[in-house]
C-alpha atoms as a PDB file:
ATOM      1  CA  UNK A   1     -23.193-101.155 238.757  1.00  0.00           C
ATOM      2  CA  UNK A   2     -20.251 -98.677 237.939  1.00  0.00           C
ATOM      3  CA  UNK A   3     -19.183 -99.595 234.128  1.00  0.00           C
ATOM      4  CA  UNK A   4     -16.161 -97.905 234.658  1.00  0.00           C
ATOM      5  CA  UNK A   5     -13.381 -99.843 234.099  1.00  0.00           C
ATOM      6  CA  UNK A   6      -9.450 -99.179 234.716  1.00  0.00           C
ATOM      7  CA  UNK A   7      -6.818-101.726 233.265  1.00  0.00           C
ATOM      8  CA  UNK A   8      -3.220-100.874 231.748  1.00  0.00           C
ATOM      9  CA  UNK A   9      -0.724-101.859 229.825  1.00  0.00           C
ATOM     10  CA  UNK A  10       2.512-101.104 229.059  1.00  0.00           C
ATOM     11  CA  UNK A  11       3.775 -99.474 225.612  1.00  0.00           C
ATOM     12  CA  UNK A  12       7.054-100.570 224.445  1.00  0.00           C
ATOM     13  CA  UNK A  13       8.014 -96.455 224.232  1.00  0.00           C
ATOM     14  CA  UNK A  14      11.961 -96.713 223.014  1.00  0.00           C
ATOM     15  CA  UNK A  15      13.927 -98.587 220.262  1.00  0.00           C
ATOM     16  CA  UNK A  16      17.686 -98.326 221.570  1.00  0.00           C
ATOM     17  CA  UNK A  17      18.177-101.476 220.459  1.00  0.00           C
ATOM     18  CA  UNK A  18      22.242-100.890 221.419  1.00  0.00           C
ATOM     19  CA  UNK A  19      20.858-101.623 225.374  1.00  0.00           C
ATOM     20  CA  UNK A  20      19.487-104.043 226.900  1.00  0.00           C
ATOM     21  CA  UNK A  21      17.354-101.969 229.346  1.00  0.00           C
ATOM     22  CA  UNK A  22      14.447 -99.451 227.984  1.00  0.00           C
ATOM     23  CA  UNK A  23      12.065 -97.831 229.662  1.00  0.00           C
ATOM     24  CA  UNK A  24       8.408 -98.793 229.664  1.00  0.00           C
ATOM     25  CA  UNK A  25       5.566 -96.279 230.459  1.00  0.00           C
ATOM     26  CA  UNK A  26       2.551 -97.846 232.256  1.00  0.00           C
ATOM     27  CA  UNK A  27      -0.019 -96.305 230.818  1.00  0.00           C
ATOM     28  CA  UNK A  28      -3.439 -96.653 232.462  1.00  0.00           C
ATOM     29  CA  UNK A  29      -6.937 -96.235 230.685  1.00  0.00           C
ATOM     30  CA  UNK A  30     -10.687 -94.814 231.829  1.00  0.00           C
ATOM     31  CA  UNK A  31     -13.649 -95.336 230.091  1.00  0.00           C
ATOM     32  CA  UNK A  32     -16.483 -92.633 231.435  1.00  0.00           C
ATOM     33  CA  UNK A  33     -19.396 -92.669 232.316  1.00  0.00           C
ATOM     34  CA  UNK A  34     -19.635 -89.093 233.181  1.00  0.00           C
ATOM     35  CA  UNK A  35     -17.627 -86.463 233.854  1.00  0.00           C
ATOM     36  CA  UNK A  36     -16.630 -86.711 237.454  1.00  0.00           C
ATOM     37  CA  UNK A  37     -14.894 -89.606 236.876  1.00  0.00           C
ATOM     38  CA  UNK A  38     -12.283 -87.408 234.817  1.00  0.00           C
ATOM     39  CA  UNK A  39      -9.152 -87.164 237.535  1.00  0.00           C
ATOM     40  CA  UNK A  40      -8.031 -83.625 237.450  1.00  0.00           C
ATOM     41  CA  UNK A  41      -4.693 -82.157 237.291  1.00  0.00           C
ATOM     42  CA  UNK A  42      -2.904 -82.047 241.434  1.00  0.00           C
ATOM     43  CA  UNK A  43       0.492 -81.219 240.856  1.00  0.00           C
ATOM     44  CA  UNK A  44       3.238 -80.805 238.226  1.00  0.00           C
ATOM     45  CA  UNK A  45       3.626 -85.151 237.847  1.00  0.00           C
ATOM     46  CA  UNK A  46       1.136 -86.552 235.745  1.00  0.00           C
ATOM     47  CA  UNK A  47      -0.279 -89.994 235.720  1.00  0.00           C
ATOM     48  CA  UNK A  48      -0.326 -91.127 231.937  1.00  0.00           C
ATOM     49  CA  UNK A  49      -4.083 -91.559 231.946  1.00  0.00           C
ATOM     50  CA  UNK A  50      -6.022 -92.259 228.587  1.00  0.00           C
ATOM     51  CA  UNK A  51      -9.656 -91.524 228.102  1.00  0.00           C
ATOM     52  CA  UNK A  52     -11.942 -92.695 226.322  1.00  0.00           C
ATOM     53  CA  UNK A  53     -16.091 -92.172 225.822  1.00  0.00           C
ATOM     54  CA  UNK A  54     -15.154 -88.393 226.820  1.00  0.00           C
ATOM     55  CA  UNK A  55     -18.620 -86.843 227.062  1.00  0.00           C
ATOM     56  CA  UNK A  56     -19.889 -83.192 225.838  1.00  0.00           C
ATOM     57  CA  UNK A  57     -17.904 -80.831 228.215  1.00  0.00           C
ATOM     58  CA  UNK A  58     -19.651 -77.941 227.204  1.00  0.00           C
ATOM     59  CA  UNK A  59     -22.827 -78.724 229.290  1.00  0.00           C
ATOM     60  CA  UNK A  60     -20.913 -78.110 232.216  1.00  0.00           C
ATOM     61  CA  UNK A  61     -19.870 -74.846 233.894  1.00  0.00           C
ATOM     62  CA  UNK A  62     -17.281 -73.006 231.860  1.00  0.00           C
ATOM     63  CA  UNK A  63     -14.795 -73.195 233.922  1.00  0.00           C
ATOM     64  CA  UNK A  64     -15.619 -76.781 235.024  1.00  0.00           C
ATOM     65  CA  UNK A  65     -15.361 -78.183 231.311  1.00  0.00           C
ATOM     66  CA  UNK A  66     -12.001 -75.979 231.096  1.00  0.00           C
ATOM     67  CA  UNK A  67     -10.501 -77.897 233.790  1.00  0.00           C
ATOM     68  CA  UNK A  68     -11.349 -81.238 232.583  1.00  0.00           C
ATOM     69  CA  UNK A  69     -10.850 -80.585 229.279  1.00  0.00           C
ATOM     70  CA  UNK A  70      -7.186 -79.784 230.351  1.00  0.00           C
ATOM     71  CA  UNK A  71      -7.098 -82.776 232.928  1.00  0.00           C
ATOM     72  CA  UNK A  72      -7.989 -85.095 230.015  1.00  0.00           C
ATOM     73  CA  UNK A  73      -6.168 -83.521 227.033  1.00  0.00           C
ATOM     74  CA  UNK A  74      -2.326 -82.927 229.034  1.00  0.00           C
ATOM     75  CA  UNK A  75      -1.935 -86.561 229.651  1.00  0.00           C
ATOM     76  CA  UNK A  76      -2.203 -87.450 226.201  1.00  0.00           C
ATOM     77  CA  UNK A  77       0.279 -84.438 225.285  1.00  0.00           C
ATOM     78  CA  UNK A  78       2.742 -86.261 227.632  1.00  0.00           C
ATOM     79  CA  UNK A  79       2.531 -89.540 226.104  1.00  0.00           C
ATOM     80  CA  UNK A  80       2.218 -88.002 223.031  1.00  0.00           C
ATOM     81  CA  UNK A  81       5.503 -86.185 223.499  1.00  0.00           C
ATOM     82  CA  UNK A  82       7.069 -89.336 225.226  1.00  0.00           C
ATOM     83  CA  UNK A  83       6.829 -91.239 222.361  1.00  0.00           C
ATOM     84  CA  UNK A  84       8.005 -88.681 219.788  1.00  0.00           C
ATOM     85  CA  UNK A  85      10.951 -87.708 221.928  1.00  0.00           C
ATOM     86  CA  UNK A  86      11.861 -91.214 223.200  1.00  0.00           C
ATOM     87  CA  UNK A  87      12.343 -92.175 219.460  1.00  0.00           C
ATOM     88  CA  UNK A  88      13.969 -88.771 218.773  1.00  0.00           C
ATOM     89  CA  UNK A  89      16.308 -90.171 221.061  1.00  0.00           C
ATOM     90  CA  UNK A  90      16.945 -93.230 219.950  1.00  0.00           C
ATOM     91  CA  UNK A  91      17.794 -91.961 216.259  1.00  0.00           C
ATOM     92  CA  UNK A  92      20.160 -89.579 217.726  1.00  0.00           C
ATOM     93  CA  UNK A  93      22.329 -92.023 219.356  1.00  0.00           C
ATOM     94  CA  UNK A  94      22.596 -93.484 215.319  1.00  0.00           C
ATOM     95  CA  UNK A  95      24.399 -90.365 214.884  1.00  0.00           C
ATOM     96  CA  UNK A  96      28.071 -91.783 216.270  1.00  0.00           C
ATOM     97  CA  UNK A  97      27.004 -95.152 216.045  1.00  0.00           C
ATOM     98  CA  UNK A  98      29.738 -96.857 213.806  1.00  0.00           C
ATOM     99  CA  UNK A  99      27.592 -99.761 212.822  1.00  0.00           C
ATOM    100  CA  UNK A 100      23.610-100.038 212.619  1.00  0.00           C
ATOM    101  CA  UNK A 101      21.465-103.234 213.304  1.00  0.00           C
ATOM    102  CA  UNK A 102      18.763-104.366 210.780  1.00  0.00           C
ATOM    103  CA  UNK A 103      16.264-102.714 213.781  1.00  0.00           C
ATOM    104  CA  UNK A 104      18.318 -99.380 213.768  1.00  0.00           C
ATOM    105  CA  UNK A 105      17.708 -98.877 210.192  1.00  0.00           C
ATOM    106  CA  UNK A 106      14.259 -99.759 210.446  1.00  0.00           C
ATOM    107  CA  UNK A 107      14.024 -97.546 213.052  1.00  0.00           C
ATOM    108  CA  UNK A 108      15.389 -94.378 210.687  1.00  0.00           C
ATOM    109  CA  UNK A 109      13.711 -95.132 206.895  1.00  0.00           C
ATOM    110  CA  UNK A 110      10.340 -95.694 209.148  1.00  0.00           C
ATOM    111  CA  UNK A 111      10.588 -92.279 211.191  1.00  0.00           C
ATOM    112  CA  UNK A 112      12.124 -90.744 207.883  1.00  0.00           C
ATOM    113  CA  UNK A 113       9.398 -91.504 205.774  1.00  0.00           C
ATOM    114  CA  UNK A 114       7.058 -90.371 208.081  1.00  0.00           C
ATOM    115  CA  UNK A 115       8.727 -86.567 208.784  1.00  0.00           C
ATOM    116  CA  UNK A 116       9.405 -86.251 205.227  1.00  0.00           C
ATOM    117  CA  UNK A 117      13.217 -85.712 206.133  1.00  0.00           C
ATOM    118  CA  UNK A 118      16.133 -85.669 203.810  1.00  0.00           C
ATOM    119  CA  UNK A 119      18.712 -87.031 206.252  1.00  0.00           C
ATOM    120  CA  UNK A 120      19.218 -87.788 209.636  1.00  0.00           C
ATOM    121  CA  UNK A 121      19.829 -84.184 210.865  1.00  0.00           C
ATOM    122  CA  UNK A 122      16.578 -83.195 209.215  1.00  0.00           C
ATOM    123  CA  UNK A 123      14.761 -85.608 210.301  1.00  0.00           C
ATOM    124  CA  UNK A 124      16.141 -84.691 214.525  1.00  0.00           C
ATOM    125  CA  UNK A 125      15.394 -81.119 213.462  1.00  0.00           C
ATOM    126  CA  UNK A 126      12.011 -82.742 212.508  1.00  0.00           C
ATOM    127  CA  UNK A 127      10.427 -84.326 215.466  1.00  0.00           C
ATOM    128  CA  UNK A 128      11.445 -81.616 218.022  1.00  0.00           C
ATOM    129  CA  UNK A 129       8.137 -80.452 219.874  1.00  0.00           C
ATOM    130  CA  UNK A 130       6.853 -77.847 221.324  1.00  0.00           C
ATOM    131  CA  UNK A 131       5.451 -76.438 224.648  1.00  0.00           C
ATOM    132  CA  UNK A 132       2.551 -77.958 226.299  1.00  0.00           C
ATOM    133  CA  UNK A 133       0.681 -74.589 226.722  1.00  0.00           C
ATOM    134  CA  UNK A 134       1.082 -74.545 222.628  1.00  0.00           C
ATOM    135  CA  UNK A 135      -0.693 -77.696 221.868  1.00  0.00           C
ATOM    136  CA  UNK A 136      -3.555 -77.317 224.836  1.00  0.00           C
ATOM    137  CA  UNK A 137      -4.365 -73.385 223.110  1.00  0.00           C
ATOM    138  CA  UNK A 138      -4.685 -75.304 219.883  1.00  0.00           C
ATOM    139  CA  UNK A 139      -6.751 -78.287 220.940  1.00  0.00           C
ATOM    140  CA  UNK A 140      -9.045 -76.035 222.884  1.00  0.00           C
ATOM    141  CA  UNK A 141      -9.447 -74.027 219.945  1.00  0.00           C
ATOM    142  CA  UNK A 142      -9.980 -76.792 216.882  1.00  0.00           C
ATOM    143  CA  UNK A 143     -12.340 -79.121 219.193  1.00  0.00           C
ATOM    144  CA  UNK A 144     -14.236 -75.968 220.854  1.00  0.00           C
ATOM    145  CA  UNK A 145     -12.777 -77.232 224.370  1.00  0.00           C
ATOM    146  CA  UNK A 146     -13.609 -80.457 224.028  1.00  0.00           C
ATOM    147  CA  UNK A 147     -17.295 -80.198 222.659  1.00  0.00           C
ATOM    148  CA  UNK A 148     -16.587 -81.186 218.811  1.00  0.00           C
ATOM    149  CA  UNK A 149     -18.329 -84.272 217.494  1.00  0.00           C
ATOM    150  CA  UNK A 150     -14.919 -84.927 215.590  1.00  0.00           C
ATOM    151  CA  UNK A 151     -13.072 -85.722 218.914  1.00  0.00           C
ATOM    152  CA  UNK A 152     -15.733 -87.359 221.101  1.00  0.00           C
ATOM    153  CA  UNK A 153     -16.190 -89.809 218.090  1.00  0.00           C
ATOM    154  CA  UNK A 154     -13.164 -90.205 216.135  1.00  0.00           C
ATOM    155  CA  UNK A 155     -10.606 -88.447 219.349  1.00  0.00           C
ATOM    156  CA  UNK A 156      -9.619 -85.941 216.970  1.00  0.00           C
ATOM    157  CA  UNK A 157      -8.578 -83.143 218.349  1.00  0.00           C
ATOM    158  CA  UNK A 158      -6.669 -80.676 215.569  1.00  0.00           C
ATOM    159  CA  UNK A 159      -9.671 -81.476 212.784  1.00  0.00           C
ATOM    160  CA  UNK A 160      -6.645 -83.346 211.013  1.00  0.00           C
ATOM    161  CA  UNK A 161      -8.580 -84.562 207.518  1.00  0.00           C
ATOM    162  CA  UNK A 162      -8.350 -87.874 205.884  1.00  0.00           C
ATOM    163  CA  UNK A 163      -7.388 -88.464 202.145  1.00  0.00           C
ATOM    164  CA  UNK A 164      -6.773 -91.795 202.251  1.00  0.00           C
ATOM    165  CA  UNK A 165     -10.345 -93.706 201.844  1.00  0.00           C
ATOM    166  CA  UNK A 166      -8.806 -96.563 203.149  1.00  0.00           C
ATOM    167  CA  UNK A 167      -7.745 -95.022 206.412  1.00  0.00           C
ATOM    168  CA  UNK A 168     -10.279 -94.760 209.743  1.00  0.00           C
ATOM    169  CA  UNK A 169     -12.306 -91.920 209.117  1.00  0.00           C
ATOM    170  CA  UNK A 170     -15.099 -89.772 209.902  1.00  0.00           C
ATOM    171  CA  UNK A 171     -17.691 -88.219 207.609  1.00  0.00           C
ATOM    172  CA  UNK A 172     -18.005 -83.853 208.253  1.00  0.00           C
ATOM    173  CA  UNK A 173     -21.296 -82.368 207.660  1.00  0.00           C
ATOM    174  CA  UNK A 174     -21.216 -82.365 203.609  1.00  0.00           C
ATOM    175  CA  UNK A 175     -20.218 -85.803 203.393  1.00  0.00           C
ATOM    176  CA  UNK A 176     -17.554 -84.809 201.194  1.00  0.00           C
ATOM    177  CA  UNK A 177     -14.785 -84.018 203.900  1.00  0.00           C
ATOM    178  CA  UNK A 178     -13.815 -86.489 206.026  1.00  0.00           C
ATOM    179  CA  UNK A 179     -11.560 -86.435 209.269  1.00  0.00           C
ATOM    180  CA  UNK A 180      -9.174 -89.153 210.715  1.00  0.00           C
ATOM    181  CA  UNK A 181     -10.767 -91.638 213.560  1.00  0.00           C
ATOM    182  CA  UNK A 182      -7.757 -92.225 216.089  1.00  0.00           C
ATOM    183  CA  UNK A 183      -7.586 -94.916 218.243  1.00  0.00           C
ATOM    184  CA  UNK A 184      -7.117 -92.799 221.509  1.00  0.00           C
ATOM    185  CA  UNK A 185      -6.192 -89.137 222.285  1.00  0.00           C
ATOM    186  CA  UNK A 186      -2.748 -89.698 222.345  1.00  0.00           C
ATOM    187  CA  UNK A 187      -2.404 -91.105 219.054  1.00  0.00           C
ATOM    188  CA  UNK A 188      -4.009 -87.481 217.563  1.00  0.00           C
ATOM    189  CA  UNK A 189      -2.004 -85.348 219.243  1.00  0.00           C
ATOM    190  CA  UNK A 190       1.228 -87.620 218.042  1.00  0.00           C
ATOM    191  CA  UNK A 191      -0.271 -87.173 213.990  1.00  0.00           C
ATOM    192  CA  UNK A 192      -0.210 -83.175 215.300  1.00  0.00           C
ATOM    193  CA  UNK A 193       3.010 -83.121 215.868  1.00  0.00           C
ATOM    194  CA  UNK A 194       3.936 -85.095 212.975  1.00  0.00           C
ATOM    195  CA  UNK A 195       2.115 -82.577 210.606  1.00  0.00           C
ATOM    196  CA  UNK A 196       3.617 -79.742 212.690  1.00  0.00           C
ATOM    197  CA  UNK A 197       7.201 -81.702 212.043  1.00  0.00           C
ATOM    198  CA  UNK A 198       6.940 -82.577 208.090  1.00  0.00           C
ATOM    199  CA  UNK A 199       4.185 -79.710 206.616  1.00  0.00           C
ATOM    200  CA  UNK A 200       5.876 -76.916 204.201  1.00  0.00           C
ATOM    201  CA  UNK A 201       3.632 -74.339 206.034  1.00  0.00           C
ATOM    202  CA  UNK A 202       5.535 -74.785 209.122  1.00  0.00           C
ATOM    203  CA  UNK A 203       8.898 -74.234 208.058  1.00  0.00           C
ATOM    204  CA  UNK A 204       9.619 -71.314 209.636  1.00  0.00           C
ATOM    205  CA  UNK A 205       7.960 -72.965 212.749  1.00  0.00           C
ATOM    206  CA  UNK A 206      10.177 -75.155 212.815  1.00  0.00           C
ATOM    207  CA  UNK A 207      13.329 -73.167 212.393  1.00  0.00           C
ATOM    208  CA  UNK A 208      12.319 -70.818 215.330  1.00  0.00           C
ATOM    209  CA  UNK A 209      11.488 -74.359 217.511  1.00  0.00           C
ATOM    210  CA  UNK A 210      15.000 -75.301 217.267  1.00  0.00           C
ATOM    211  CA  UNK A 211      15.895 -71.881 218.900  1.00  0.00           C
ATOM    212  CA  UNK A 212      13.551 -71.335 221.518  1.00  0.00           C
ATOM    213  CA  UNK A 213      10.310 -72.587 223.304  1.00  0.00           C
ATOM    214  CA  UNK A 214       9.274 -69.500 224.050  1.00  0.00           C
ATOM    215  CA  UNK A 215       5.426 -68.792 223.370  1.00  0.00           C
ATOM    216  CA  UNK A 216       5.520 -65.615 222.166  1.00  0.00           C
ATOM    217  CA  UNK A 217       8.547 -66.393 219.544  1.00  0.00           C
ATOM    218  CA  UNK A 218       6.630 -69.357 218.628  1.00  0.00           C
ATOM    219  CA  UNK A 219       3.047 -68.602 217.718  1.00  0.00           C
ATOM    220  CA  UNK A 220       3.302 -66.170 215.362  1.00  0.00           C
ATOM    221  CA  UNK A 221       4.589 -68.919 213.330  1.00  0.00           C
ATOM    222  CA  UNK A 222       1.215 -71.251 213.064  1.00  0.00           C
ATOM    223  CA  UNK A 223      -0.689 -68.642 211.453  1.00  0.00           C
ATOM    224  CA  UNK A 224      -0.994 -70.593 208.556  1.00  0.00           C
ATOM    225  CA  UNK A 225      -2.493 -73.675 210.917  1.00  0.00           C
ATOM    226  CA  UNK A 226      -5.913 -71.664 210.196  1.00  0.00           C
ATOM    227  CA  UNK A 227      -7.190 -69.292 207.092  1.00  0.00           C
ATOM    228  CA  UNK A 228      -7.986 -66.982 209.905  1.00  0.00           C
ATOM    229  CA  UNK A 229      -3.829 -66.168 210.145  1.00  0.00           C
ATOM    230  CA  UNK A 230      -3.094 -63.360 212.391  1.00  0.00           C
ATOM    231  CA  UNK A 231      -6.731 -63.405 214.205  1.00  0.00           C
ATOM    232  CA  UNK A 232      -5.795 -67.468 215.143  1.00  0.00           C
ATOM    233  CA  UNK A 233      -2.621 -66.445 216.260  1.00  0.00           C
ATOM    234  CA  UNK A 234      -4.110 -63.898 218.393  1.00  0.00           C
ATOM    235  CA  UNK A 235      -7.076 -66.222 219.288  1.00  0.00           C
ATOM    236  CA  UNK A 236      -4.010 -68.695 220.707  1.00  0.00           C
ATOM    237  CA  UNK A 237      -2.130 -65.809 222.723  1.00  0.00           C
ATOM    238  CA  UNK A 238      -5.568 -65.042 224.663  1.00  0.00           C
ATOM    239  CA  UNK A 239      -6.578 -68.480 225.794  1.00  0.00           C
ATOM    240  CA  UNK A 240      -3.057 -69.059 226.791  1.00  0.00           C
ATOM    241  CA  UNK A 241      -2.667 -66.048 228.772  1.00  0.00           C
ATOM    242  CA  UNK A 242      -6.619 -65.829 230.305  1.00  0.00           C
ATOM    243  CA  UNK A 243      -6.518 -70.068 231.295  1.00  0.00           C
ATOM    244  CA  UNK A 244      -2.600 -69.203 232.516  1.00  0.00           C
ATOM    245  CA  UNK A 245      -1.509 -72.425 230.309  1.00  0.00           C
ATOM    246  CA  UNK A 246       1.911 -71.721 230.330  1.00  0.00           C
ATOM    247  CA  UNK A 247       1.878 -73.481 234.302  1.00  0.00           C
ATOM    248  CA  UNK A 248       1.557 -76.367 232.490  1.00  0.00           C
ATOM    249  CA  UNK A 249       4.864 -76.482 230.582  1.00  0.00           C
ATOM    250  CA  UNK A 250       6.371 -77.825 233.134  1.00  0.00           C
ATOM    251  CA  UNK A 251       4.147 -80.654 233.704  1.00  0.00           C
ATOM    252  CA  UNK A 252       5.826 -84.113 233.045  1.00  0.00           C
ATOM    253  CA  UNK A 253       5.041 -87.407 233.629  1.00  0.00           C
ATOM    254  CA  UNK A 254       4.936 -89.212 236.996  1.00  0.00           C
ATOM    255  CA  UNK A 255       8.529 -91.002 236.739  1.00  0.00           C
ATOM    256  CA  UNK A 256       6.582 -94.174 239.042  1.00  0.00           C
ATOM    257  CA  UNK A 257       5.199 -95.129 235.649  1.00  0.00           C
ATOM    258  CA  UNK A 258       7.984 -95.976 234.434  1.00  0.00           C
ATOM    259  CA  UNK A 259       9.843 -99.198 234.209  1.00  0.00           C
ATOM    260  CA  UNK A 260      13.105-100.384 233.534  1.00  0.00           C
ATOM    261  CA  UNK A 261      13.044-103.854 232.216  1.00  0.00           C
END
């Protein structure tokens, strides 16, 4: 009997609470039982797929566990990015709004706290992202393509610690480190961005992000994501240009998952 199982449902994904449409992503889900169940990447419209019981991609053929690794990780960058930018959007129409409701202003101290902003222009300067190619170099790099214990058991991807004991969380080796447990994929790469949007070590990132999403610009920039500095930044340029990741920054999701309602 095949355990696999597919259901979705659908994530309430924007807060303009000024309309009475929003758009709702159908998001569908896979548990695996092996690898070839992992639907790889066909064109530049993605399905929103989440995975879950992601196996050790390393025992397969390099360039096999590359490819899977990327057909499992993008979706999750999309919805990732969907949410972050859908709510983006919804703060920025607060901007000429005259007068907020009790939902808009949760809305803004909730999204403010969370980037560390000062005001409301801080805080859209705050959760702009970044290219896809960007984030894929950088989760193939902190979870060794997909082969780290850290994100087949707690779906963290960036090695993102936990200092909050009360927090999901996963031991390291010395028992004296511990990493964030995430619900799904997704929900890492979103605390990614976040960190990438309020940290004091990516200032300058983010300066440069509201200028330009070009790579090159860009990546010098997260050299203080790893102690390794220039050698990380270098580390990022290479698998981006040998795996050709910058196809993928123009990868979006399938607009037949969404629903106006």
């Amino acid at each position: 009997m095949n355990l696999r199982y597919r259901y979705s449902w659908v994530l309430l994904l924007t807060f303009l609470s000024c309309k009475e449409k929003v758009n709702k992503l159908q998001v569908e889900t896979i548990a695996l039982n092996d690898t070839t169940e992992v639907e790889l990447l066909e064109d530049s419209l993605v399905k929103p797929v989440l995975y879950f019981n992601v196996p050790d991609l390393s025992l397969l053929p390099v360039q096999e566990s590359k490819a899977k690794f990327i057909a499992i990780t993008l979706p999750s960058v999309l919805i990732a990015r969907y949410h972050i930018d859908s709510r983006r959007d919804s703060i920025a129409a607060l901007v000429t709004k005259e007068k907020w409701s009790k939902e808009d202003s949760t809305l803004f101290l909730r999204e403010k706290q969370r980037f560390k902003a000062d005001n409301i222009n801080n805080l859209l300067d705050r959760m702009i992202t970044h290219p896809n190619s960007i984030t894929l170099a950088q989760a193939a790099v902190e979870s060794g393509w997909g082969s780290s214990r850290f994100f087949r058991q707690a779906n963290n991807l960036f090695g993102i610690w936990a200092y909050n004991e009360d927090e999901p969380r996963i031991a390291a080796n010395n028992n004296q480190v511990y990493l964030r447990k995430y619900d799904d994929i997704s929900e890492s790469i979103e605390d990614y961005f976040v960190t990438l949007g309020r940290a004091r070590p990516y200032k300058e990132f983010r300066k440069a992000r509201k200028k330009t999403n070009d790579i090159d610009v860009l990546l010098p920039f997260l050299r203080r994501y790893s102690q390794r500095g220039a050698a990380y930044v270098h580390q990022l340029k290479t698998i981006i240009r040998q795996n050709d990741l910058t196809r993928y920054d123009n990868y979006k999701l399938d607009p037949q998952y969404f629903k106006d309602e």
